[in-house]
N, C-alpha and C. Protein backbone atom coordinates (compact mmCIF):
# COMPACT_ATOMS: atom_id res chain seq x y z
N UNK A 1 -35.08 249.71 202.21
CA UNK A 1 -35.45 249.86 203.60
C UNK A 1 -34.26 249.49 204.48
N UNK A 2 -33.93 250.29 205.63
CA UNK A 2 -32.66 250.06 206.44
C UNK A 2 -33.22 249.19 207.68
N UNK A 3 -32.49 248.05 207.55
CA UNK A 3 -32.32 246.81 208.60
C UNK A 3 -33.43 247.72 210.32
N UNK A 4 -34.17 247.40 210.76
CA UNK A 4 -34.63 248.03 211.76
C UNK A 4 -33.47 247.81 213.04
N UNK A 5 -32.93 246.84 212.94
CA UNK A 5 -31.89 246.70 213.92
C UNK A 5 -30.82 247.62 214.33
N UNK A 6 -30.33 247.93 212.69
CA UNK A 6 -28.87 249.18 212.62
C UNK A 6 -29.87 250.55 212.25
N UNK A 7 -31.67 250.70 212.46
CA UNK A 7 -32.13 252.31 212.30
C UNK A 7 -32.18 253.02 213.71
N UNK A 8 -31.02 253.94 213.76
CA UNK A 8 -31.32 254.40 214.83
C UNK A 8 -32.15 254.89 215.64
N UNK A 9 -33.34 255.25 214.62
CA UNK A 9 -34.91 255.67 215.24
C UNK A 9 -35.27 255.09 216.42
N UNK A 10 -34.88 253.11 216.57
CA UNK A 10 -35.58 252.14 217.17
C UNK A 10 -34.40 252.48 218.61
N UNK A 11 -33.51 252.77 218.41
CA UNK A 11 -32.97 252.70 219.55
C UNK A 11 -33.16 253.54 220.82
N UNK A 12 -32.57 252.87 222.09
CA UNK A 12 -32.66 253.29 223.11
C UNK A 12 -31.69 253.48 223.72
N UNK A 13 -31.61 254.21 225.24
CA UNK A 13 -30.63 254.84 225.67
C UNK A 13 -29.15 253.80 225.42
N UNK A 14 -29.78 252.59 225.87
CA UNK A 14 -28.56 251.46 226.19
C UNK A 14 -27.73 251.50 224.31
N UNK A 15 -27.92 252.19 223.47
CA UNK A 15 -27.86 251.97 222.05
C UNK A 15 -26.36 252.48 222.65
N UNK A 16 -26.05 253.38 223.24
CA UNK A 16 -24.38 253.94 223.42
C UNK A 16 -23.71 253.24 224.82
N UNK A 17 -22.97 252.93 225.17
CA UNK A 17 -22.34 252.59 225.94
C UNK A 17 -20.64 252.84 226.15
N UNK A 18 -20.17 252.88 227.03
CA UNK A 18 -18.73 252.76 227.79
C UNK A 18 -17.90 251.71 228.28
N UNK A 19 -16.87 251.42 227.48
CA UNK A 19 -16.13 250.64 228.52
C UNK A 19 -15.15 250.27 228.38
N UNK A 20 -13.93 249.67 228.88
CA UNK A 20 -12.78 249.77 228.81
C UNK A 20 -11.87 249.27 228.12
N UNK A 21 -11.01 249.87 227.44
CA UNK A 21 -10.13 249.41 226.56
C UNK A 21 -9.57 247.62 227.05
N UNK A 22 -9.44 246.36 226.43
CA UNK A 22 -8.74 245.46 227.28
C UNK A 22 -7.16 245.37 227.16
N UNK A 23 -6.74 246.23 226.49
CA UNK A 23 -5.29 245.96 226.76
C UNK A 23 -5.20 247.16 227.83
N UNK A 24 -5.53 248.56 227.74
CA UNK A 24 -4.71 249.61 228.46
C UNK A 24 -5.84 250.01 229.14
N UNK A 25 -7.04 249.76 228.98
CA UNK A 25 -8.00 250.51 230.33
C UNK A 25 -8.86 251.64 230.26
N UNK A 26 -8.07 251.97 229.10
CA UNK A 26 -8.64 253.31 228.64
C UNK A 26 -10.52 253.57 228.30
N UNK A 27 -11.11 254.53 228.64
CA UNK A 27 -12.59 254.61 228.63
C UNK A 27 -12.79 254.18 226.47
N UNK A 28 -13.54 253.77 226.50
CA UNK A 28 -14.04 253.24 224.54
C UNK A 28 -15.29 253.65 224.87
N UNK A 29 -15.90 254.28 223.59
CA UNK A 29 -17.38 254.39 223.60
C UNK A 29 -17.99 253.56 222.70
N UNK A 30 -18.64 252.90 222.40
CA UNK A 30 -19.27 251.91 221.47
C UNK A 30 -20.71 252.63 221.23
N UNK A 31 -20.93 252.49 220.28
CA UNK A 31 -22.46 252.10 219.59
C UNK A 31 -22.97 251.23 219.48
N UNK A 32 -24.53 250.75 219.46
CA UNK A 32 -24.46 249.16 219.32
C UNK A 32 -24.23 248.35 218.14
N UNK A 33 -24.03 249.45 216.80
CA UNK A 33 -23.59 248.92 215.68
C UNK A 33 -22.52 248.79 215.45
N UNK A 34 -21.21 249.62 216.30
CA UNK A 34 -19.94 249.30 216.37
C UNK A 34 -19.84 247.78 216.06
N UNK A 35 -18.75 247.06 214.97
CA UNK A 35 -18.11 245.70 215.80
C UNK A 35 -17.41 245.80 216.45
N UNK A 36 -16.44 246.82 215.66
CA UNK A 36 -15.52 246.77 216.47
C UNK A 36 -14.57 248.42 216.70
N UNK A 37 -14.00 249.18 217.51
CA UNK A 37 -13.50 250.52 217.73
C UNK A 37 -11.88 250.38 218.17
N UNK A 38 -11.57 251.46 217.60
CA UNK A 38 -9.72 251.45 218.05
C UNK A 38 -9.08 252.26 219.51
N UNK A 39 -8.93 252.36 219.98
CA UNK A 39 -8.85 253.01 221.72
C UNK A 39 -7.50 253.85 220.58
N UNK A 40 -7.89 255.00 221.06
CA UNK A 40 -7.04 256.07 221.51
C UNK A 40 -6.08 256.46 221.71
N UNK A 41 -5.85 255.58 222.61
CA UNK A 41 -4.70 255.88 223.60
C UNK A 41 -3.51 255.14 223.31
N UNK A 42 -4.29 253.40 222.59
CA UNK A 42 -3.18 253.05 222.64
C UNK A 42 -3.01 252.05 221.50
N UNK A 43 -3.79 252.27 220.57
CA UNK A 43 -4.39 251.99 219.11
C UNK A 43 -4.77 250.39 219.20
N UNK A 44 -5.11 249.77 220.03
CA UNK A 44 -5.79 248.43 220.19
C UNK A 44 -7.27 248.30 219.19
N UNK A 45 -7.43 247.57 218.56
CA UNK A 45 -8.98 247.57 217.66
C UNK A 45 -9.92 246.34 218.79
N UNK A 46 -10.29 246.89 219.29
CA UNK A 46 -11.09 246.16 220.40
C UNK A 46 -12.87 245.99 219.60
N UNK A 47 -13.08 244.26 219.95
CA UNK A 47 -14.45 244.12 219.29
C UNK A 47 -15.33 244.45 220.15
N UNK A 48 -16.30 244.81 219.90
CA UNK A 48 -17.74 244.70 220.71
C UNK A 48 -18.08 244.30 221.25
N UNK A 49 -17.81 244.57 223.03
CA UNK A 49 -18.61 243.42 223.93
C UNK A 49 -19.69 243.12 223.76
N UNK A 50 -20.53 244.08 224.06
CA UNK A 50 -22.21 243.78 223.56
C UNK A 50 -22.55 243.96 222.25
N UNK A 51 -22.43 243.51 220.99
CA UNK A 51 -22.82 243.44 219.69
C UNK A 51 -23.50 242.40 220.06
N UNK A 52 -24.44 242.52 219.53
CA UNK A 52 -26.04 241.30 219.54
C UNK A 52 -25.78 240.64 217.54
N UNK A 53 -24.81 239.45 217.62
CA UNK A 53 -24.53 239.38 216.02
C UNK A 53 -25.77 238.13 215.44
N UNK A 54 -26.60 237.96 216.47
CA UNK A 54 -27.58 237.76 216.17
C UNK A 54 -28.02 237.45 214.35
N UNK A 55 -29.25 238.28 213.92
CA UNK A 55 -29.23 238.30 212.78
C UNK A 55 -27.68 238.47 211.31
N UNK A 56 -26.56 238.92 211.69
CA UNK A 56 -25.48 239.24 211.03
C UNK A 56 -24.99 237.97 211.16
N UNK A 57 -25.37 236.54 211.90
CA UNK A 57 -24.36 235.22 211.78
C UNK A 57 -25.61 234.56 210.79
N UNK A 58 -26.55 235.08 210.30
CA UNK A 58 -26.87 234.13 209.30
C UNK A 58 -27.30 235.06 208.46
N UNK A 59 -27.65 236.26 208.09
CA UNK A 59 -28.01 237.17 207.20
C UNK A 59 -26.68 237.35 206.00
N UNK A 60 -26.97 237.13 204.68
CA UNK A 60 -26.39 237.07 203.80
C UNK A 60 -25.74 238.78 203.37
N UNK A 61 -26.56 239.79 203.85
CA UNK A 61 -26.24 241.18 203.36
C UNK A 61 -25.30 241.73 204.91
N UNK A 62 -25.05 240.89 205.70
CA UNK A 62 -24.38 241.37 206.70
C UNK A 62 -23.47 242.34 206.51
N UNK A 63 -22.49 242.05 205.80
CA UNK A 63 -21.37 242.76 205.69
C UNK A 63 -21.87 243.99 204.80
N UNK A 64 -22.79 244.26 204.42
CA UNK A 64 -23.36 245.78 203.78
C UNK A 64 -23.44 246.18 204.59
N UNK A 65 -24.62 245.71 205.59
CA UNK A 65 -24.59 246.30 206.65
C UNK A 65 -24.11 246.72 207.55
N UNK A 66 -23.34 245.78 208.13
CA UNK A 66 -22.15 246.36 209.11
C UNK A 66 -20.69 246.67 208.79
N UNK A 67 -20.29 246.63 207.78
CA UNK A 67 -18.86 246.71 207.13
C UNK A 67 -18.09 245.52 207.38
N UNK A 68 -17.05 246.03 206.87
CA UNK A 68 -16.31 244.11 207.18
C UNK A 68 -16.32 243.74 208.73
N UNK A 69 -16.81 242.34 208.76
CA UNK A 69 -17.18 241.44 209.54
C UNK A 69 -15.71 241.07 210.07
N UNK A 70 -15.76 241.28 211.47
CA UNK A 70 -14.15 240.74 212.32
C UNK A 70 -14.43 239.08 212.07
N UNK A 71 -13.22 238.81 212.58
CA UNK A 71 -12.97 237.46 212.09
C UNK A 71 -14.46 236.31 212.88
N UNK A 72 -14.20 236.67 214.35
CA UNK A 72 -14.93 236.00 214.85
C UNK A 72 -16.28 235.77 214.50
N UNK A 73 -16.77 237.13 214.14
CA UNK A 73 -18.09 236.59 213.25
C UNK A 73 -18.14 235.88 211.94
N UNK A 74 -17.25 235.93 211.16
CA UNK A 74 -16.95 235.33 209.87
C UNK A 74 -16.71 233.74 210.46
N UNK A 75 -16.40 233.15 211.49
CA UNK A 75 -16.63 232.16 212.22
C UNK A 75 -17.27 231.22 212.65
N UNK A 76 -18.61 232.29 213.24
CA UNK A 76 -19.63 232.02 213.85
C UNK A 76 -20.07 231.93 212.52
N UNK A 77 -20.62 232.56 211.62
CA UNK A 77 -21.26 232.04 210.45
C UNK A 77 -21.22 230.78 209.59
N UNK A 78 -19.70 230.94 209.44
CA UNK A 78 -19.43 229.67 208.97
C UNK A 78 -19.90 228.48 209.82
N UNK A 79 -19.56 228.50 210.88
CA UNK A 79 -19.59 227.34 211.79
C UNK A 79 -21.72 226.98 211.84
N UNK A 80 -22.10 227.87 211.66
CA UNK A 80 -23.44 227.77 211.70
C UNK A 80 -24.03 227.21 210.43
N UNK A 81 -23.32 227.99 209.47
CA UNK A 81 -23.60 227.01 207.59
C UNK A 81 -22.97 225.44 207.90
N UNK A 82 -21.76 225.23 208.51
CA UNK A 82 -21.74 223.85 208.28
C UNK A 82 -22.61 222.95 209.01
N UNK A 83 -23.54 223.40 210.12
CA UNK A 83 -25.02 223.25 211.01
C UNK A 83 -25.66 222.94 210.34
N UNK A 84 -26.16 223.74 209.35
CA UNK A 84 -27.40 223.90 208.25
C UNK A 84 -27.21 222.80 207.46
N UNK A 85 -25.89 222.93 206.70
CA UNK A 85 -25.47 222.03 205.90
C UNK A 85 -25.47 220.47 206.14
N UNK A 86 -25.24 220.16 207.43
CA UNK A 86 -25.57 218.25 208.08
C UNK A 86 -26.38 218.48 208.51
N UNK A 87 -27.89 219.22 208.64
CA UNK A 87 -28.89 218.94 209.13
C UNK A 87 -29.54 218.57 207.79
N UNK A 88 -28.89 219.81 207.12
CA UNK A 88 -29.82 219.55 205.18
C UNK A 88 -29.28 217.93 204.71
N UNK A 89 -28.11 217.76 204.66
CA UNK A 89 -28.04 216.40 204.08
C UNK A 89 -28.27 215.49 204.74
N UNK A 90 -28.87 215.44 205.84
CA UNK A 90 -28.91 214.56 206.95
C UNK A 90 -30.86 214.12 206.26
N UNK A 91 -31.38 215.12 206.43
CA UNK A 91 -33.10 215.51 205.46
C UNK A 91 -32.88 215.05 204.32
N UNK A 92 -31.55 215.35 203.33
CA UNK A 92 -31.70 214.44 201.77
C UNK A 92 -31.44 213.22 201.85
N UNK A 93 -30.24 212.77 202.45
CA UNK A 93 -30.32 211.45 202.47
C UNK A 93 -31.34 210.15 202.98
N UNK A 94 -32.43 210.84 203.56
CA UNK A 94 -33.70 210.46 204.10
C UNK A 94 -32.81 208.98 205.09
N UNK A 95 -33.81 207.55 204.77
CA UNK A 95 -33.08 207.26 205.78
C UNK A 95 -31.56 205.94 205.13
N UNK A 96 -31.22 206.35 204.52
CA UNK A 96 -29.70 205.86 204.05
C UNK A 96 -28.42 206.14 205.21
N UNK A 97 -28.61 205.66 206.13
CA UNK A 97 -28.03 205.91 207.57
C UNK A 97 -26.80 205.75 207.07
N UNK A 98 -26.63 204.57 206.09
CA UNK A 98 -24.92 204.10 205.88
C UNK A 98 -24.38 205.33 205.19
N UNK A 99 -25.16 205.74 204.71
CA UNK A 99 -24.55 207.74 203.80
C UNK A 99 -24.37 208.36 204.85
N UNK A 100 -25.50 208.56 205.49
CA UNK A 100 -25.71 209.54 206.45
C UNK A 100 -24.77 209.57 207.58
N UNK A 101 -23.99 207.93 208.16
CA UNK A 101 -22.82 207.75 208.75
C UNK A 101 -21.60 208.13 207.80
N UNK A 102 -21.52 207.60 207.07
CA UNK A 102 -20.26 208.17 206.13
C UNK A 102 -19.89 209.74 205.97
N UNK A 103 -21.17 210.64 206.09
CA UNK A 103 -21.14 211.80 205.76
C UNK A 103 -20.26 212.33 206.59
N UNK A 104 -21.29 211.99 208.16
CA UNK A 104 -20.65 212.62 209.21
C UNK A 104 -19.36 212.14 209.66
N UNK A 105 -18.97 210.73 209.42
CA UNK A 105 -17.27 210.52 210.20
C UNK A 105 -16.09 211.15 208.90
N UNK A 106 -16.80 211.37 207.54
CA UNK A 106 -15.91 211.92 206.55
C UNK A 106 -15.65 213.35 207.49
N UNK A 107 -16.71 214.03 207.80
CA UNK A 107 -16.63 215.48 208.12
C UNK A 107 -16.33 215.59 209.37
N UNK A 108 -16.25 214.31 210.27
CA UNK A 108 -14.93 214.67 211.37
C UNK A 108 -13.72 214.10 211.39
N UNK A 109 -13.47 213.30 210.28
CA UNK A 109 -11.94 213.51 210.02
C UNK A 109 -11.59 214.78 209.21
N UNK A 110 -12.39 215.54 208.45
CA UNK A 110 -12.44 216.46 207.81
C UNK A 110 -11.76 217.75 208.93
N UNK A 111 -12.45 217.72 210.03
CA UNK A 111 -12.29 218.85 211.00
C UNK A 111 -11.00 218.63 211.50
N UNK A 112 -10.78 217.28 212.00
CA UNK A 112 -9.11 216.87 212.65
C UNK A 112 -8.20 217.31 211.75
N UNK A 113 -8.61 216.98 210.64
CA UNK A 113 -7.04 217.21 209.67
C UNK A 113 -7.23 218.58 209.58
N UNK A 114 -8.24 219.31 209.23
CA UNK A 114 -8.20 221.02 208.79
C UNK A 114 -7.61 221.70 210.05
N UNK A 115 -7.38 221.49 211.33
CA UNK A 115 -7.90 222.00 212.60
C UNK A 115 -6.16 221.44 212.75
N UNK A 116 -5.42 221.19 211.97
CA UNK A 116 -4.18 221.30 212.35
C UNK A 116 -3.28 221.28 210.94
N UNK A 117 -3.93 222.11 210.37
CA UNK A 117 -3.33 222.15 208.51
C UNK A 117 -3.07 223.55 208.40
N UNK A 118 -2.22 224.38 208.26
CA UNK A 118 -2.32 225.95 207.76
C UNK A 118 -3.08 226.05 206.36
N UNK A 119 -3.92 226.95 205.86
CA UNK A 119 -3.85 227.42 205.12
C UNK A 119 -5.26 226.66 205.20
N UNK A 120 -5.93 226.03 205.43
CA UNK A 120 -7.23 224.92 205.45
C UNK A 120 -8.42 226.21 205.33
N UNK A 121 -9.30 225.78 204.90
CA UNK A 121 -10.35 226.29 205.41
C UNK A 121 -11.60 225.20 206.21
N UNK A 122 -11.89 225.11 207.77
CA UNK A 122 -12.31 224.19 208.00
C UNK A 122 -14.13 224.03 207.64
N UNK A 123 -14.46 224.89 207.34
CA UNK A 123 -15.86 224.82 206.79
C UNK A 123 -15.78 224.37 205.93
N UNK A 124 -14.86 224.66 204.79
CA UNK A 124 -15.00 224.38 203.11
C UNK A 124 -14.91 222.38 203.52
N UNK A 125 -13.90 222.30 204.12
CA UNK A 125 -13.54 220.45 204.04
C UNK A 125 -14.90 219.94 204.85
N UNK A 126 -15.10 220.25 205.69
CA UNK A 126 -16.69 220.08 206.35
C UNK A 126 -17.61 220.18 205.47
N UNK A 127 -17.63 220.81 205.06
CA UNK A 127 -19.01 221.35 204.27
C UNK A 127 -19.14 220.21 202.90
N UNK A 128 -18.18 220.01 202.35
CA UNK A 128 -17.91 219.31 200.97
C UNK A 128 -17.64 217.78 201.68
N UNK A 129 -17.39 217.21 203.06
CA UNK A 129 -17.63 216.41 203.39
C UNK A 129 -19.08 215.51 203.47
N UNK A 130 -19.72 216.68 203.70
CA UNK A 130 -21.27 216.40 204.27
C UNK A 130 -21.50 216.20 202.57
N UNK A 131 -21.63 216.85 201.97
CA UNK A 131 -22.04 217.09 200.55
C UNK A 131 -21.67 216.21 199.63
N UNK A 132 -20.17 215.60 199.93
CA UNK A 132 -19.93 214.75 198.52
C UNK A 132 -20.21 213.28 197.68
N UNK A 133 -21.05 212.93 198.53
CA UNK A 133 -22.12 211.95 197.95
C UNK A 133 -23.26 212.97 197.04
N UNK A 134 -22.96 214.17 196.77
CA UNK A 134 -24.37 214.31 195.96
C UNK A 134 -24.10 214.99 194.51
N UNK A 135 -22.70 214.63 194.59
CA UNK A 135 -21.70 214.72 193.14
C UNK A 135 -22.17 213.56 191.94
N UNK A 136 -22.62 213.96 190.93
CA UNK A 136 -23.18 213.37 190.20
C UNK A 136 -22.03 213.20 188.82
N UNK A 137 -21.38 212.11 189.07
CA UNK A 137 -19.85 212.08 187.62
C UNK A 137 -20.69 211.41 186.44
N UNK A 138 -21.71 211.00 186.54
CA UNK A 138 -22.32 210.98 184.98
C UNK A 138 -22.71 211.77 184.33
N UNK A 139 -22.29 212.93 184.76
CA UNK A 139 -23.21 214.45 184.04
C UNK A 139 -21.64 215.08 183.94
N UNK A 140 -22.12 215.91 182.93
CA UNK A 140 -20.93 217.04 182.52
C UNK A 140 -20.54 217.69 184.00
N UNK A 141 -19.08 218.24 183.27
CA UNK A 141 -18.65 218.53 185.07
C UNK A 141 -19.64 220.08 185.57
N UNK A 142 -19.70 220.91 184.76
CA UNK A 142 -20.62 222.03 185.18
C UNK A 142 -21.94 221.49 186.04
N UNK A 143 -22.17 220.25 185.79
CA UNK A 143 -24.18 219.79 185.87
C UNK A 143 -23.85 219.25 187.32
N UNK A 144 -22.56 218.51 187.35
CA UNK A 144 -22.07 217.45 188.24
C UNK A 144 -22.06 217.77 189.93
N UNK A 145 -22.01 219.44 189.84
CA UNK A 145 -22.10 219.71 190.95
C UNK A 145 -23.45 220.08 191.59
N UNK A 146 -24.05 220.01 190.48
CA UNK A 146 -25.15 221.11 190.73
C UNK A 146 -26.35 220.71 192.07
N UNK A 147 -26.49 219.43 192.15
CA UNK A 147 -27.46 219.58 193.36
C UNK A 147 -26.14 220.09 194.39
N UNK A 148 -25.35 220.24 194.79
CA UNK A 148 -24.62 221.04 195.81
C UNK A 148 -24.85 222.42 195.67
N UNK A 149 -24.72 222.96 194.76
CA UNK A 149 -24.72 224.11 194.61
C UNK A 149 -26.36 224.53 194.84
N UNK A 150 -27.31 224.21 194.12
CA UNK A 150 -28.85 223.91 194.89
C UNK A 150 -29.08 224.44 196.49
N UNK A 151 -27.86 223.23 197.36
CA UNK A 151 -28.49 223.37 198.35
C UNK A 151 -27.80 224.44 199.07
N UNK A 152 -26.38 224.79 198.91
CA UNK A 152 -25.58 226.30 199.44
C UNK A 152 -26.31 227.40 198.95
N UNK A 153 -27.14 227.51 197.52
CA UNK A 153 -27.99 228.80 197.69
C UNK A 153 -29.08 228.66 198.39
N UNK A 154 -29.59 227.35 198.44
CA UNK A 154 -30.49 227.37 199.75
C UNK A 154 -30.14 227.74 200.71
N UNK A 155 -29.24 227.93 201.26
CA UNK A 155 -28.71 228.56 202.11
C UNK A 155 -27.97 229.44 202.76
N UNK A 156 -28.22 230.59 201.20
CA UNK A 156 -27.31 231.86 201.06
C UNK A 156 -26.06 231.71 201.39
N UNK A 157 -25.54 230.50 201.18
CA UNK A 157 -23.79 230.42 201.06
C UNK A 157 -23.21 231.44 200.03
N UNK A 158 -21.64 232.13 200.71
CA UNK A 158 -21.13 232.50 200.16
C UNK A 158 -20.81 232.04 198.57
N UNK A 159 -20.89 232.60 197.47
CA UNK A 159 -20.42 232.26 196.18
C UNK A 159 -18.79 231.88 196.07
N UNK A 160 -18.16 232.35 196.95
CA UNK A 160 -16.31 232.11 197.08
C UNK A 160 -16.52 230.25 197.63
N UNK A 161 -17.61 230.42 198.64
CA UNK A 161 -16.88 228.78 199.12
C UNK A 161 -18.22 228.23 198.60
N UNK A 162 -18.94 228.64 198.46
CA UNK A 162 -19.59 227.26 196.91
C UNK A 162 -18.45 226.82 196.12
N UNK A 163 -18.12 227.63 195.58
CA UNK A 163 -17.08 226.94 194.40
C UNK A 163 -15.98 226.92 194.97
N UNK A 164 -15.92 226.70 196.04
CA UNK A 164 -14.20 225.99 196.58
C UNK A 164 -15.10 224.60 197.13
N UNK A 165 -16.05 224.67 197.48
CA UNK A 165 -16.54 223.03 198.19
C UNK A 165 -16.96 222.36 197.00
N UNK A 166 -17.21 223.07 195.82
CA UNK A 166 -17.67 222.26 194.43
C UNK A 166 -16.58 221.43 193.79
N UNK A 167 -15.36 222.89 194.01
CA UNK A 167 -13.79 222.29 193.62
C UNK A 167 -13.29 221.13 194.31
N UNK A 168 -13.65 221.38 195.81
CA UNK A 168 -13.24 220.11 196.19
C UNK A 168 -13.49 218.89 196.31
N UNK A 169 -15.42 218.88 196.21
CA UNK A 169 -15.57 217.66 195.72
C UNK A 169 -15.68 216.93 194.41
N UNK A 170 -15.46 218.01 193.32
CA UNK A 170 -15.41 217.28 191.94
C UNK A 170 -14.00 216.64 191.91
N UNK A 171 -12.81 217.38 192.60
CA UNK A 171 -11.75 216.74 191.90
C UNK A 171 -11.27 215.36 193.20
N UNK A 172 -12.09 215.37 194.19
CA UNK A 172 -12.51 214.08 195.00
C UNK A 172 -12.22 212.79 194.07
N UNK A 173 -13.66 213.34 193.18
CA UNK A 173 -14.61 212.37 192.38
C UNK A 173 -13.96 211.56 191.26
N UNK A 174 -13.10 212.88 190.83
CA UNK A 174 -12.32 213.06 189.29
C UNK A 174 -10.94 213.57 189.72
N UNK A 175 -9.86 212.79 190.46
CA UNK A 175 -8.77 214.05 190.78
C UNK A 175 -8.00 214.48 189.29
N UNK A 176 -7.43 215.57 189.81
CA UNK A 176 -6.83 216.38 188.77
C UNK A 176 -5.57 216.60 189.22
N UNK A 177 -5.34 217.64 188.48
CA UNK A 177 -3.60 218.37 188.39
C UNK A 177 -3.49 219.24 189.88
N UNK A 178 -4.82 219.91 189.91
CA UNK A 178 -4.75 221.04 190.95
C UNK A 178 -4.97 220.10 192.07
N UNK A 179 -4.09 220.25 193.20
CA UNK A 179 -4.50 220.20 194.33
C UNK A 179 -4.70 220.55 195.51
N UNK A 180 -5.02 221.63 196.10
CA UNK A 180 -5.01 222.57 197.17
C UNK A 180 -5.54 221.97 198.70
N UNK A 181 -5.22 222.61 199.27
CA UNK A 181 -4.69 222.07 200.55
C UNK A 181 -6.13 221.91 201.28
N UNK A 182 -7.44 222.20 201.46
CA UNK A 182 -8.56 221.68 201.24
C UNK A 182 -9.04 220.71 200.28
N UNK A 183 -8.44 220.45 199.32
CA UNK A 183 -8.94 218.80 198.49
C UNK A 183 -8.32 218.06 198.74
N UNK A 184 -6.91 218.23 199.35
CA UNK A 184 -5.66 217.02 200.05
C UNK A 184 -6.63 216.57 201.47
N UNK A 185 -6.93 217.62 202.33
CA UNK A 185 -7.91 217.40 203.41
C UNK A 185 -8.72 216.42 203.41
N UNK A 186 -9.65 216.87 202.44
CA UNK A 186 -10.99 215.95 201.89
C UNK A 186 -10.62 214.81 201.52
N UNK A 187 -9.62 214.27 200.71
CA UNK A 187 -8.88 213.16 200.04
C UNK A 187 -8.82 212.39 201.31
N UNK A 188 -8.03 213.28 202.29
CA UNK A 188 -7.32 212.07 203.54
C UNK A 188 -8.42 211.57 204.23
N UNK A 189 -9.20 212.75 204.39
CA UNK A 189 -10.61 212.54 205.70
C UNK A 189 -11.16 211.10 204.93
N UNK A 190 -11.67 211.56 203.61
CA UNK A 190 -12.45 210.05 203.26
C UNK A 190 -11.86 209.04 202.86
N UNK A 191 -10.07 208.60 202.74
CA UNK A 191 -9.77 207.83 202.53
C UNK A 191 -9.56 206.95 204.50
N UNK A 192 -9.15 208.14 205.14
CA UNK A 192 -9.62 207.40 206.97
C UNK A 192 -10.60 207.01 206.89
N UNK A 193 -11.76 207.29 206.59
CA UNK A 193 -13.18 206.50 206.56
C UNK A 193 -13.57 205.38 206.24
N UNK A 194 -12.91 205.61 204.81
CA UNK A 194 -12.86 203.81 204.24
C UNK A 194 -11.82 202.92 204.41
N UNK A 195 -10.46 203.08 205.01
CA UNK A 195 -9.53 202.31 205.81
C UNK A 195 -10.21 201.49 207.01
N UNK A 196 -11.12 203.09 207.43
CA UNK A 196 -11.96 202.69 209.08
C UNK A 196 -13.41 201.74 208.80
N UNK A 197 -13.75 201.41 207.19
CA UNK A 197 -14.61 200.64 207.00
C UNK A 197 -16.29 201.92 207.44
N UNK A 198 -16.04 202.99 207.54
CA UNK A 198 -16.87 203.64 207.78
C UNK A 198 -17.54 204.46 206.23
């Protein structure tokens, strides 16, 4: 069955629209499924003023649907999973406030350091911030992650940054050989925390 949103059946006049290129001015026609269109005139890839990304910032089949996702929505999504994600561990840790503080000042030193690191991904260090109290190192390393992984398919997380936030908090837990520039992140954020007695 096709998304009722992108079936054109449902649409109405406002479904097409006009409007101007922002670098050169030039007339663009959009659809409302457009993200994004290239002007003409002067090959600019201009996004979608009015795209309603609505359902596409948390719908897991988005990108079937609309083709690859411009950055900004790949953004907005993320930024909305790491939402989900400290509200969810905020609900597991019930009321263990001293976790539940730790979580969150890990995952805003997490954001400071990613938010001026190249190559970072700032969801992944966020996300595995909130999460890495629920790393279990008495279990084989496959098992060890697993209530994390639990709660990212709870939440139709991408399969790429499940296992980069799994990576980064197992070798947290257990460091290793590998170290990539999101587990150096994570390393610093929670070693500021516990310097800061937090």
């Amino acid at each position: 069955m096709q998304c009722p949103g992108q079936d054109s059946r449902y649409w109405t006049g406002s479904a097409v629209f006009e409007t101007s290129c922002e670098k050169c001015g030039a007339a663009l026609e959009f659809f409302k499924d457009d993200s994004t269109r290239v002007c003409k005139k002067c090959g600019h890839r201009m996004l979608n003023p009015q795209i309603d990304f609505g359902c596409a910032s948390y719908c897991p089949y988005a990108e079937q649907c609309l083709g690859q996702l411009p950055p900004e929505l790949l953004k907005k999504k993320q930024e909305e999973l790491v939402e989900k994600v400290a509200a969810a561990a905020k609900k597991l840790y019930g009321t263990d406030f001293a976790r539940i503080g730790h979580a969150g000042r890990v995952a805003r030193h997490a954001a400071e350091l990613a938010a001026a690191a190249e190559g970072a991904n700032p969801a992944v260090v966020r996300i595995a911030a909130y999460l890495h109290d629920l790393y279990q190192p008495e279990l084989e390393p496959a098992a060890a992650t697993g209530p994390i992984r639990e709660l990212l398919a709870e939440l139709a997380a991408n399969p790429g940054l499940v296992e980069e936030v799994c990576a980064a908090v197992a070798h947290l837990h257990q460091p290793g050989p590998e170290a990539g520039i999101n587990l150096t992140i994570l390393t610093a954020a929670h070693q500021r925390a516990r310097q800061a007695g937090e």
